[in-house]
C-alpha atoms as a PDB file:
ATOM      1  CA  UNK A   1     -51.478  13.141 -53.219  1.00  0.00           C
ATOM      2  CA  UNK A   2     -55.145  12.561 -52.006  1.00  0.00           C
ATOM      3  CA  UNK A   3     -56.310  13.919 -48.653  1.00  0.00           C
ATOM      4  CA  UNK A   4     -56.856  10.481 -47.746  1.00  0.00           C
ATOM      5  CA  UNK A   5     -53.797   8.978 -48.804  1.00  0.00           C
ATOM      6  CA  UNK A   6     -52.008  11.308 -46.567  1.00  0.00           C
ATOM      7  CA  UNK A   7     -53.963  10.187 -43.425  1.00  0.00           C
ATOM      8  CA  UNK A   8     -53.438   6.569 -44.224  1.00  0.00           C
ATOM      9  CA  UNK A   9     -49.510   7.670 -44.189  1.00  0.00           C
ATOM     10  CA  UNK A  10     -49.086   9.464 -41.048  1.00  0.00           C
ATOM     11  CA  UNK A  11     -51.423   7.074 -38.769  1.00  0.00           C
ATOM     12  CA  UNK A  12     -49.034   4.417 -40.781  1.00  0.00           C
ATOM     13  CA  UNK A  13     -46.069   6.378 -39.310  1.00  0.00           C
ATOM     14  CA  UNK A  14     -47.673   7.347 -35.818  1.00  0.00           C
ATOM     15  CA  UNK A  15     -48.461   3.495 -35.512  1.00  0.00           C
ATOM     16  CA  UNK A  16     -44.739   2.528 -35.982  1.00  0.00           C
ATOM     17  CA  UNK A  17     -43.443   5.900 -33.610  1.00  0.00           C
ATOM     18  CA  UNK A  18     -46.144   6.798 -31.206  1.00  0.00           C
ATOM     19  CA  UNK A  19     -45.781  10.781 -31.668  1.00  0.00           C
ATOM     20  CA  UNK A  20     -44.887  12.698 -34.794  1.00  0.00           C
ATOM     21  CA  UNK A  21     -44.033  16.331 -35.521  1.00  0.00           C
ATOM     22  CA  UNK A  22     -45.486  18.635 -38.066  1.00  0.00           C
ATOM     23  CA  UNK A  23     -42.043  18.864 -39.716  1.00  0.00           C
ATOM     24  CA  UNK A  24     -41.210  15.136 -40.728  1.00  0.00           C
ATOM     25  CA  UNK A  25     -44.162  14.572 -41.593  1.00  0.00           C
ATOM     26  CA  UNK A  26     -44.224  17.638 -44.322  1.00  0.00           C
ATOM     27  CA  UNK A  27     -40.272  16.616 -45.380  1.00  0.00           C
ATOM     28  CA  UNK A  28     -41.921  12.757 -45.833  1.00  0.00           C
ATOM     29  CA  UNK A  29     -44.691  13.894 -47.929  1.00  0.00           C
ATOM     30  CA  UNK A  30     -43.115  16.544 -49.660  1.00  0.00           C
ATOM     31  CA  UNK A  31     -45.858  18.845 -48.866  1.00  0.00           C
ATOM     32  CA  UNK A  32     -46.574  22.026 -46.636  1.00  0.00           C
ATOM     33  CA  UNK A  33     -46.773  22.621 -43.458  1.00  0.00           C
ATOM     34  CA  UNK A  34     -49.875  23.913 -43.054  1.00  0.00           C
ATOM     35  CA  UNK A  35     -51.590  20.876 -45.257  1.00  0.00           C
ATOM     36  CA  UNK A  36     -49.844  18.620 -42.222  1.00  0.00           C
ATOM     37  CA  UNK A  37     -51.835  20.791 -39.613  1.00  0.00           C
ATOM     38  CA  UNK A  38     -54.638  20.815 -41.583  1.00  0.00           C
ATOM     39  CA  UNK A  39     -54.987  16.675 -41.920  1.00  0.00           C
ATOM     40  CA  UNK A  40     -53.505  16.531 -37.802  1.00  0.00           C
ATOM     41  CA  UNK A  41     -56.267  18.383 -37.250  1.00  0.00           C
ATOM     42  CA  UNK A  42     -58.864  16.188 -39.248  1.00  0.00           C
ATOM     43  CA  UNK A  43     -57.631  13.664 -37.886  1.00  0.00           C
ATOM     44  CA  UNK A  44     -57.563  15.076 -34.203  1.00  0.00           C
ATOM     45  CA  UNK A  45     -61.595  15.526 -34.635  1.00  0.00           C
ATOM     46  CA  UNK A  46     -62.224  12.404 -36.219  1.00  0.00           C
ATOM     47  CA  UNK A  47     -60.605  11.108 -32.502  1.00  0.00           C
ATOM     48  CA  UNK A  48     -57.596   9.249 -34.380  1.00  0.00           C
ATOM     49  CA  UNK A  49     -54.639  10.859 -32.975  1.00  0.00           C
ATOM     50  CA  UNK A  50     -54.163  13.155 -30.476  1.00  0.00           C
ATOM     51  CA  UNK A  51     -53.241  16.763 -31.676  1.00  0.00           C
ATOM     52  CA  UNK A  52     -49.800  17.883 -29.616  1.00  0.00           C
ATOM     53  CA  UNK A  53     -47.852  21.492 -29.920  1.00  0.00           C
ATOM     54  CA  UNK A  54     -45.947  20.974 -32.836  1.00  0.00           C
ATOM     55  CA  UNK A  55     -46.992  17.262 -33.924  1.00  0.00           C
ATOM     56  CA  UNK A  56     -49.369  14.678 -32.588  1.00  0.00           C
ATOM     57  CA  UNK A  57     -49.768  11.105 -30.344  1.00  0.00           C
ATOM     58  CA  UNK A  58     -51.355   8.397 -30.830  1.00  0.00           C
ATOM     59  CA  UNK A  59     -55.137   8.647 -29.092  1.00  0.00           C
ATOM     60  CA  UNK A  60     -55.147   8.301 -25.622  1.00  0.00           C
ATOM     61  CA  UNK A  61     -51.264   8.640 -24.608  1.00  0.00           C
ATOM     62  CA  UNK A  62     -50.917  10.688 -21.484  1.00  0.00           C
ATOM     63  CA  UNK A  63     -50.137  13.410 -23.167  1.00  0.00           C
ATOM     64  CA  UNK A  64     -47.465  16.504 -21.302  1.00  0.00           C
ATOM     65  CA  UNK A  65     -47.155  19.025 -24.054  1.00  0.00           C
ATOM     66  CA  UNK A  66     -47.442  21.853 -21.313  1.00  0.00           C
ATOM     67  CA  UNK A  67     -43.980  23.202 -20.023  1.00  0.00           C
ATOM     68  CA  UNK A  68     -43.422  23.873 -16.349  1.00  0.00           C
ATOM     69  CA  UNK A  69     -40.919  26.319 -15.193  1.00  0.00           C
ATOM     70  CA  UNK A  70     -37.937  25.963 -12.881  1.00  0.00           C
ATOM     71  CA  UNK A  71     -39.580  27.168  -9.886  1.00  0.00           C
ATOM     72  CA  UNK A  72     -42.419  24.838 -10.524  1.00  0.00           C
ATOM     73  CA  UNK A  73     -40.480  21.722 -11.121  1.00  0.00           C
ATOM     74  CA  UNK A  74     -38.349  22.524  -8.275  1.00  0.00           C
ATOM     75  CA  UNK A  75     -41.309  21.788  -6.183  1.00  0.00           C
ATOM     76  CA  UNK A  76     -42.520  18.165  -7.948  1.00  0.00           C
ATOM     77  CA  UNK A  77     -41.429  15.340  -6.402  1.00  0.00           C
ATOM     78  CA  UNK A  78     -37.850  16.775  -4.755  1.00  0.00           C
ATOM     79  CA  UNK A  79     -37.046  13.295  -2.452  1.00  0.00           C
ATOM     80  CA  UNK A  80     -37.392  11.256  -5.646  1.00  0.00           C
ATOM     81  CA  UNK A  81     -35.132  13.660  -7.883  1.00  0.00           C
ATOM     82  CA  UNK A  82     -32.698  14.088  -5.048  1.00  0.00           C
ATOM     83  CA  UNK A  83     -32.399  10.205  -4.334  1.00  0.00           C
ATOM     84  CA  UNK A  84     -31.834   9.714  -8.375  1.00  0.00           C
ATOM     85  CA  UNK A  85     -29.298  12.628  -8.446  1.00  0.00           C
ATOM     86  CA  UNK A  86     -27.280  11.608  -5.626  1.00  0.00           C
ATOM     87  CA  UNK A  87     -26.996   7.979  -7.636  1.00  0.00           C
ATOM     88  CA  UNK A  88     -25.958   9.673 -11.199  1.00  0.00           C
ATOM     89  CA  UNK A  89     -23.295  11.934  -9.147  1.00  0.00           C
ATOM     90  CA  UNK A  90     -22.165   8.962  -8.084  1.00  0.00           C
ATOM     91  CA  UNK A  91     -20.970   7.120 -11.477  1.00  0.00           C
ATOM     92  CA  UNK A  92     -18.538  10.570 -12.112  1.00  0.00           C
ATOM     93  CA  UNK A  93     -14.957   9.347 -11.723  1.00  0.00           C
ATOM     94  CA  UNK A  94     -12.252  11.446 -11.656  1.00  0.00           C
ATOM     95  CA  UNK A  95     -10.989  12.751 -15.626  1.00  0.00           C
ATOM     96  CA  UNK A  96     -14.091  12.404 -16.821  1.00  0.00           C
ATOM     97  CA  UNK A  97     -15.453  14.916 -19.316  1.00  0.00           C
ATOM     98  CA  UNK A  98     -19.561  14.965 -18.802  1.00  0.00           C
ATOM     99  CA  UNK A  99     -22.009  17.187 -19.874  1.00  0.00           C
ATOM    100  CA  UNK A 100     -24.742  18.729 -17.389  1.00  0.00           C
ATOM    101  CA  UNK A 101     -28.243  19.050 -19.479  1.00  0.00           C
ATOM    102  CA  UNK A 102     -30.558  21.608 -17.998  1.00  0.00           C
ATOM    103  CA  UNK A 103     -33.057  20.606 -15.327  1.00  0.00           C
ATOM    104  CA  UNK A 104     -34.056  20.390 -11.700  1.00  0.00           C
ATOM    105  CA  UNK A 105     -32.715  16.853 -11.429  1.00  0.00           C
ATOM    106  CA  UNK A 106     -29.560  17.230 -12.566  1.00  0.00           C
ATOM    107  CA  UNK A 107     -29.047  20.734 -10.489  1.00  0.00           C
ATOM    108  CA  UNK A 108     -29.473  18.158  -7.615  1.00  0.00           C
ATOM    109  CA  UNK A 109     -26.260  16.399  -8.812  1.00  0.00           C
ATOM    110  CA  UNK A 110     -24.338  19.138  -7.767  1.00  0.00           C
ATOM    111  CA  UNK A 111     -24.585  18.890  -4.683  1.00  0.00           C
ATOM    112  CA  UNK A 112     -23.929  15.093  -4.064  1.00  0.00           C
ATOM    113  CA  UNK A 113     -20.296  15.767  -7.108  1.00  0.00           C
ATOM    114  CA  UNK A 114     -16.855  14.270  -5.819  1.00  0.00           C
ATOM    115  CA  UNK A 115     -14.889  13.720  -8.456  1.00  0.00           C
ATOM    116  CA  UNK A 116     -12.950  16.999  -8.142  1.00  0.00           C
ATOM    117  CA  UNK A 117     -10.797  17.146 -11.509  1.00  0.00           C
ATOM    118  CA  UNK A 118     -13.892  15.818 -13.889  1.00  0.00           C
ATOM    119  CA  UNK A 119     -14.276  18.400 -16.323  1.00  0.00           C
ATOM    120  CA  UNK A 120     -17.631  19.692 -17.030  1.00  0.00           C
ATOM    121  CA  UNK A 121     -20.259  21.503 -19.980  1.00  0.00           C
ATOM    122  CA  UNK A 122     -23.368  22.377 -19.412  1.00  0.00           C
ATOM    123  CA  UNK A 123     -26.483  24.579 -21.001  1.00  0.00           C
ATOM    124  CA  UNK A 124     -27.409  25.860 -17.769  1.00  0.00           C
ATOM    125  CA  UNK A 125     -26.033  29.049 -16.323  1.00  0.00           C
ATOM    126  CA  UNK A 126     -27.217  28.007 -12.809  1.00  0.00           C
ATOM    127  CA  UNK A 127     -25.480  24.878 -13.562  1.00  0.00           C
ATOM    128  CA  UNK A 128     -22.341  26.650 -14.667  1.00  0.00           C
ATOM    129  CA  UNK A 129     -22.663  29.175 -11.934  1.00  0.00           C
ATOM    130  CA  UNK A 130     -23.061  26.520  -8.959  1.00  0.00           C
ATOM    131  CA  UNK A 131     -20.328  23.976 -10.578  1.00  0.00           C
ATOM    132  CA  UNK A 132     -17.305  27.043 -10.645  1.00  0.00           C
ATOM    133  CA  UNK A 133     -18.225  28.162  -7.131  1.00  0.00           C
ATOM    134  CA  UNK A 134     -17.525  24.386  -5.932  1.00  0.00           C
ATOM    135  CA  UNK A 135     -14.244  24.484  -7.692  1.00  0.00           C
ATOM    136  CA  UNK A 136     -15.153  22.344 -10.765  1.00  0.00           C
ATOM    137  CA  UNK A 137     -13.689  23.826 -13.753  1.00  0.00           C
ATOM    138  CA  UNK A 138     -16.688  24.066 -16.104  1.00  0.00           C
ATOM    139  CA  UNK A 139     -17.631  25.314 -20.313  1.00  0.00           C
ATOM    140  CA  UNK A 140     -20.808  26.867 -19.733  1.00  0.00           C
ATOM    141  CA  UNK A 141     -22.500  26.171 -23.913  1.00  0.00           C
ATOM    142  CA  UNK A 142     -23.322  30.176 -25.533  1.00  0.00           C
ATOM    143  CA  UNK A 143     -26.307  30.606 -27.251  1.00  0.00           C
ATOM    144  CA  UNK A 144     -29.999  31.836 -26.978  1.00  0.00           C
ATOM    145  CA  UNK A 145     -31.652  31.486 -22.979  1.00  0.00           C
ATOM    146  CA  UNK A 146     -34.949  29.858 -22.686  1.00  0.00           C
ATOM    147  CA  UNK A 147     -36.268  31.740 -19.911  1.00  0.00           C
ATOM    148  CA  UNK A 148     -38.953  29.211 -18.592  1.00  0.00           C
ATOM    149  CA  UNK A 149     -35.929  26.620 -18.726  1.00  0.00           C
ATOM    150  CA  UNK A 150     -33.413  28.727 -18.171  1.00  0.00           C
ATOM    151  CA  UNK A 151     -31.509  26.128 -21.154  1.00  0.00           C
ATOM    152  CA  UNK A 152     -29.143  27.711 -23.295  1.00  0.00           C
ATOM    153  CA  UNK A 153     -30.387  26.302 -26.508  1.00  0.00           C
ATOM    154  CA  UNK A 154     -29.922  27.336 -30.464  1.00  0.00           C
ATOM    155  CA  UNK A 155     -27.502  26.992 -33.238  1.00  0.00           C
ATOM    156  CA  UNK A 156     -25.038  28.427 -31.452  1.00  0.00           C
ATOM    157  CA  UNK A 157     -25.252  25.906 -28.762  1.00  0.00           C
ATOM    158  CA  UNK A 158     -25.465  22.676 -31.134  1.00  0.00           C
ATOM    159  CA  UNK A 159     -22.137  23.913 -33.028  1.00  0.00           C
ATOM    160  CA  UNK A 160     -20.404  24.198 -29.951  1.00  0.00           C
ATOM    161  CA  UNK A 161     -21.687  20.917 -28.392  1.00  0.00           C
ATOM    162  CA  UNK A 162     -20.562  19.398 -31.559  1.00  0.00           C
ATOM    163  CA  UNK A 163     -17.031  20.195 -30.760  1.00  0.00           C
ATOM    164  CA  UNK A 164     -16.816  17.871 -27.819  1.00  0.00           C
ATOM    165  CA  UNK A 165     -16.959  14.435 -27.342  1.00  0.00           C
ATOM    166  CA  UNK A 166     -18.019  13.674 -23.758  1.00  0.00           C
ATOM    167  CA  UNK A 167     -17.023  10.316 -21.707  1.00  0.00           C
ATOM    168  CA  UNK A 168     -20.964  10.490 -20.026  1.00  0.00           C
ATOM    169  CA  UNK A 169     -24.001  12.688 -20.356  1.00  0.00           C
ATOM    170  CA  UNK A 170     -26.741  13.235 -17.771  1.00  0.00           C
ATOM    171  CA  UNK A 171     -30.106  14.650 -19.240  1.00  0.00           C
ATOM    172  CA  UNK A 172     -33.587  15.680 -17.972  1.00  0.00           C
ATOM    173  CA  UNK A 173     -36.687  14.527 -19.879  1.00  0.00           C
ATOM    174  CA  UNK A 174     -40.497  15.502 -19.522  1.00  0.00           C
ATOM    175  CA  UNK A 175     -41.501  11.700 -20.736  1.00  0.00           C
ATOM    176  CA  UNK A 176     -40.798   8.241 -21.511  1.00  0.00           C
ATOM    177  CA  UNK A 177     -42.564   5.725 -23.378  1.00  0.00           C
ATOM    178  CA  UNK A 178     -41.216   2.227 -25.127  1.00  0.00           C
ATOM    179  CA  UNK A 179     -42.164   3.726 -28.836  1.00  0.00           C
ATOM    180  CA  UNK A 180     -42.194   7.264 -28.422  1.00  0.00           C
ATOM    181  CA  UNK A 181     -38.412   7.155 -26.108  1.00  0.00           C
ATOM    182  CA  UNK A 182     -37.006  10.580 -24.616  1.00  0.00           C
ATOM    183  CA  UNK A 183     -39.747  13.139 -25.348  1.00  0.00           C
ATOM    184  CA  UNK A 184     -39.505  17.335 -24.309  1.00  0.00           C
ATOM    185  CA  UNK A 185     -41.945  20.010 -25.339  1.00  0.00           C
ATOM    186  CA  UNK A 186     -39.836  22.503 -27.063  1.00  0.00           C
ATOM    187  CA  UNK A 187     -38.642  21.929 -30.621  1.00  0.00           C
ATOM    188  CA  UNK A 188     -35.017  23.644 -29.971  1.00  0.00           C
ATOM    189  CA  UNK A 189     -34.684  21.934 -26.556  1.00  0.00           C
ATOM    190  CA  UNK A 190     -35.112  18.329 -28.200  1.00  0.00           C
ATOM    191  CA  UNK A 191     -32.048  19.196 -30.753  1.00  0.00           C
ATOM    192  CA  UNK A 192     -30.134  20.654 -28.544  1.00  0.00           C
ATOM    193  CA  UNK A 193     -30.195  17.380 -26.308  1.00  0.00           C
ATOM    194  CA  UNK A 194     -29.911  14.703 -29.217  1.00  0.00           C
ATOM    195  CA  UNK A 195     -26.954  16.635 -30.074  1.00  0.00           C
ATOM    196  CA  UNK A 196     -25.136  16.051 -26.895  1.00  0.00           C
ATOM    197  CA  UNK A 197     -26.565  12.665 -26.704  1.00  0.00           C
ATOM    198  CA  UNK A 198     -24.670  11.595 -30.380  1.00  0.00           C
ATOM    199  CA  UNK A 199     -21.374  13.142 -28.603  1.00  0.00           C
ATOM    200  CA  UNK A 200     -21.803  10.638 -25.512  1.00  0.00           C
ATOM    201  CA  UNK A 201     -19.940   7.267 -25.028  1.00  0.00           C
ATOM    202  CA  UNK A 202     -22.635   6.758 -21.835  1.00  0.00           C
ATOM    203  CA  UNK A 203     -25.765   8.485 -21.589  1.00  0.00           C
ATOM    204  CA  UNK A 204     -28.380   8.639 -18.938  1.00  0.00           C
ATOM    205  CA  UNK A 205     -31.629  10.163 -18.334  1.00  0.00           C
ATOM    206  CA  UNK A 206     -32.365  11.058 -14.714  1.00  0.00           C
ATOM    207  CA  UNK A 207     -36.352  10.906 -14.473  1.00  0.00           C
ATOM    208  CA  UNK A 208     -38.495   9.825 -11.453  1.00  0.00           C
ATOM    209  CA  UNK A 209     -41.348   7.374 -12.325  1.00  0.00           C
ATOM    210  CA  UNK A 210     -44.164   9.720 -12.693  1.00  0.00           C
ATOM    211  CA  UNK A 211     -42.076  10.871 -16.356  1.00  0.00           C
ATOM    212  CA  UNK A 212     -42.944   7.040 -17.275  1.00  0.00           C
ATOM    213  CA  UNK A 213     -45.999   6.636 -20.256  1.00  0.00           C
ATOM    214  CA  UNK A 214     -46.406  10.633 -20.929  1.00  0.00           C
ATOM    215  CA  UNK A 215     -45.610  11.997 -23.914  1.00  0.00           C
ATOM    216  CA  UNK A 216     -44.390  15.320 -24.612  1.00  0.00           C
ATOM    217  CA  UNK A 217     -43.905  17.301 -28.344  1.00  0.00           C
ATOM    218  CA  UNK A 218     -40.564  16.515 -29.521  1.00  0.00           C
ATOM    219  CA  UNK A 219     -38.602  12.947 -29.306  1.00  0.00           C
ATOM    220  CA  UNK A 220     -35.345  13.551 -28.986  1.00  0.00           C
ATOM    221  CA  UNK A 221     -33.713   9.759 -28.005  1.00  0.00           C
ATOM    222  CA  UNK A 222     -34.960   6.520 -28.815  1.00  0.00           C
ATOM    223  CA  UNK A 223     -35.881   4.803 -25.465  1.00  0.00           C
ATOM    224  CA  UNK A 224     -33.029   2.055 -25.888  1.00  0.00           C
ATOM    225  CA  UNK A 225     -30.409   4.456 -26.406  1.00  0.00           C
ATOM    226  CA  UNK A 226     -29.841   6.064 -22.776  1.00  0.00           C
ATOM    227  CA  UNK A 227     -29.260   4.091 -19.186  1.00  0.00           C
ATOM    228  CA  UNK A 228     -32.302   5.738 -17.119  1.00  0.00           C
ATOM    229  CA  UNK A 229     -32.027   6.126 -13.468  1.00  0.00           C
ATOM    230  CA  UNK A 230     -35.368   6.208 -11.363  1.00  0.00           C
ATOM    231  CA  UNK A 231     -36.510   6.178  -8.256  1.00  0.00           C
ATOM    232  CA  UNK A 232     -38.397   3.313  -7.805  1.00  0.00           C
ATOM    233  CA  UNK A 233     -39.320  -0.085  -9.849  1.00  0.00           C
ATOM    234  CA  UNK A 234     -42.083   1.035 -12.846  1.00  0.00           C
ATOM    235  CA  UNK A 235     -44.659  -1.221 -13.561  1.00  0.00           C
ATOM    236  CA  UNK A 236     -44.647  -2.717 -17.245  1.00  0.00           C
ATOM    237  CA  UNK A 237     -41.020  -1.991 -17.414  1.00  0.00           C
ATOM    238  CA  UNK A 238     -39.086  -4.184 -15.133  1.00  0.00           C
ATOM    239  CA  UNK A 239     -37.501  -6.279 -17.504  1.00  0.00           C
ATOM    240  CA  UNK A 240     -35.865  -3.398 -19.429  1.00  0.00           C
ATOM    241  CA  UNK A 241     -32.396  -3.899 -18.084  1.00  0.00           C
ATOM    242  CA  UNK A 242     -31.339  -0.111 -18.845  1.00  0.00           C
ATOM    243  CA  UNK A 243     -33.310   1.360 -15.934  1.00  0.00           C
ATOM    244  CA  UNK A 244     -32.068   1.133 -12.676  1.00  0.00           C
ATOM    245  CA  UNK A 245     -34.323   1.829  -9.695  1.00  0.00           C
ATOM    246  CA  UNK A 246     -32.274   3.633  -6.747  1.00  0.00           C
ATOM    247  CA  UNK A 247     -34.107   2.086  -4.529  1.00  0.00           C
ATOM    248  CA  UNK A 248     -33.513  -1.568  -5.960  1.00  0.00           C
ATOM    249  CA  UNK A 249     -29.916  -2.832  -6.207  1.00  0.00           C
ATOM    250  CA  UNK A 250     -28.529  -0.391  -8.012  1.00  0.00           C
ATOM    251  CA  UNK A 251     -25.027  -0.584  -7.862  1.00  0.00           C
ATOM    252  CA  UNK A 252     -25.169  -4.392  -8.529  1.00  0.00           C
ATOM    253  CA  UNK A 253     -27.126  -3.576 -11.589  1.00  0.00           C
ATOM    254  CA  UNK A 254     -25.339  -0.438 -13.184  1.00  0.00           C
ATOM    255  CA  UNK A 255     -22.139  -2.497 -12.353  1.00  0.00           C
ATOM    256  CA  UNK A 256     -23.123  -5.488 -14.553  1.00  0.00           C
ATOM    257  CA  UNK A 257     -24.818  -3.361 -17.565  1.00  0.00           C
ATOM    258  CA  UNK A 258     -21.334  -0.867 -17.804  1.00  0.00           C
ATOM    259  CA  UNK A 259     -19.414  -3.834 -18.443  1.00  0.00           C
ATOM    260  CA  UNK A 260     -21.768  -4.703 -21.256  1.00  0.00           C
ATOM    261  CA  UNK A 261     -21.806  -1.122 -22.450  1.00  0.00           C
ATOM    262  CA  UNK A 262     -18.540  -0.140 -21.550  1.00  0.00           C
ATOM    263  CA  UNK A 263     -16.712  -3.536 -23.779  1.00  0.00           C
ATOM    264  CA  UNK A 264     -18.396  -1.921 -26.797  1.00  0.00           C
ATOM    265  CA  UNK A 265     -16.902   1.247 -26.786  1.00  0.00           C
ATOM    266  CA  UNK A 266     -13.320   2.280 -28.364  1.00  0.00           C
ATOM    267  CA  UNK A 267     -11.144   4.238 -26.201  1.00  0.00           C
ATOM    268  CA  UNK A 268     -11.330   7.407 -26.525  1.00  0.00           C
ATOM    269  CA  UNK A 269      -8.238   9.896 -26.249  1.00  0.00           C
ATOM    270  CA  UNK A 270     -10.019  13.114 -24.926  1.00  0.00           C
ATOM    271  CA  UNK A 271      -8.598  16.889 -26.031  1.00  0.00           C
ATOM    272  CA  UNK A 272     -10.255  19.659 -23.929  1.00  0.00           C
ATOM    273  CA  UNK A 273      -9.488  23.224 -25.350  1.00  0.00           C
ATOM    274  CA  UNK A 274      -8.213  25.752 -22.654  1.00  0.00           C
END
C-alpha cells in the first residue's frame, strides 16, 4: 500500500474515533508497527494529528498523555472527588458484588461505604487493604503492580476479572470526550478496565469536570457505555442524560435513568467463590 494511501486511512479512522493507537492501526493495515509510527509521525509534522504515547488525536484535542502519580492526584481537586465519591458510595446496596478500579476517587468511596455485606474486588492493594480493615470482605485481583498507579494490572489480572460477573463497577478515568469516550494513558491499564467494564450489569465512571474534553493514550469505554458521576454541570454536555452532576438533582436523576437501565438487564444469579 502507498505511503499516501495509508494517511488517507488513518485520518479516515481518527475522523470517525478521535484518538487511535499504534496497534489497530498496524492490525487494520496489515502492516508494521514501526511503518504506523513512521506515517503518525509524518503526519504529526505535517500538523494533521496530534502524535500521543502509543497512538495519536486528532489536532488540537487537549491532549493528557502524561501520568500523574497517587500522591499527586491525591492533591487535584480533593472537594470535587470527595463530593462525587460520597454519591457513588451511595448507590451500593446491600448483596451487591462491585468492583473497586484503582484511583484517588474511588479510594474516597471508602470512606463514605454502608452497605456492610456487599462483596467487593478490586486492583488496588490500598483499596483491598482499607476495605478488610472496615470489615468488608474483599478479592484483592493478583497480577503485575504499576507502581505510579499502584493498579494491579496484566494477564493475570484480566483472567481473573474474567471470572466474575459484577452487579456495578466504579472506575477512574484520566479523560472524556463524546468520540474518543473513557481514555487512560497506559496500554495495560485501559485492558485491564474494559475488562471489568464487559463483566458489569452498571458501570460508572467517577471523574470531576476538569477530566471533560482531554484525551489520554488508550480508549478503553465508549462514552455511552458508563453512567458518569461529576461534580458539577459541564458545559456542551448537559443534555447527555448519563452524567449526573452531584451538585444538581442527583438522586432524582440516577433514580429515573436506573429504571431505564436497570428494565434492560436479565437477572442475574450471582456465585462468589470462597
Amino acid at each position: 500500500m502507498l505511503t499516501q494511501q495509508r494517511h488517507e486511512i488513518i485520518l479516515k479512522l481518527l475522523k470517525e474515533k478521535g484518538s487511535i493507537t499504534v496497534t489497530e492501526v498496524r492490525d487494520l493495515l496489515d502492516t508494521s508497527e514501526s511503518t504506523v509510527r513512521r506515517d503518525i509521525t509524518a503526519l504529526d509534522k505535517e500538523g494533521k494529528l496530534e502524535k500521543v504515547f502509543g497512538g495519536a488525536v486528532e489536532a488540537g484535542q487537549k491532549v493528557t498523555a502524561h501520568e500523574y502519580t497517587v500522591a499527586q492526584k491525591n492533591e487535584l481537586n480533593c472537594d470535587a472527588k470527595r463530593k462525587i465519591a460520597e454519591y457513588a458510595a451511595s448507590l451500593i446496596e446491600p448483596d451487591d458484588f462491585v468492583f473497586l478500579d484503582a484511583g484517588t476517587t474511588t479510594a474516597h468511596m471508602i470512606d463514605f461505604i454502608r452497605a456492610t455485606s456487599a462483596v467487593f474486588v478490586t486492583n488496588a492493594v490500598d483499596h483491598a487493604r482499607r476495605l478488610a480493615s472496615r470489615g468488608f470482605k474483599v478479592i484483592l485481583v493478583g497480577g503485575e503492580l504499576k507502581s505510579s498507579t499502584e493498579a494491579v494490572v496484566g494477564n493475570q489480572a484480566i483472567r481473573t476479572i474474567q471470572e466474575y460477573h459484577f452487579t456495578k463497577g466504579f472506575f477512574g478515568t484520566n479523560g472524556v470526550t463524546r468520540r474518543s469516550g473513557c481514555t487512560t494513558p497506559d496500554v495495560n491499564e485501559a485492558v485491564t478496565k474494559k475488562t471489568a467494564m464487559e463483566q458489569c450489569r452498571q458501570c460508572y465512571v467517577l471523574c470531576d469536570a476538569s477530566k471533560f474534553n482531554s484525551i489520554s493514550s488508550v480508549t478503553f469505554a465508549d462514552f455511552e457505555k458508563p453512567i458518569f458521576i461529576t461534580d458539577r454541570k459541564v458545559p456542551g454536555y448537559e443534555k447527555s442524560k448519563h452524567i449526573i452532576a452531584c451538585d444538581e438533582d442527583a438522586s432524582r436523576s440516577h433514580d429515573r435513568y436506573r429504571c431505564v437501565r436497570t428494565s434492560l438487564l436479565p437477572h442475574v444469579r450471582l456465585q462468589i467463590r470462597p
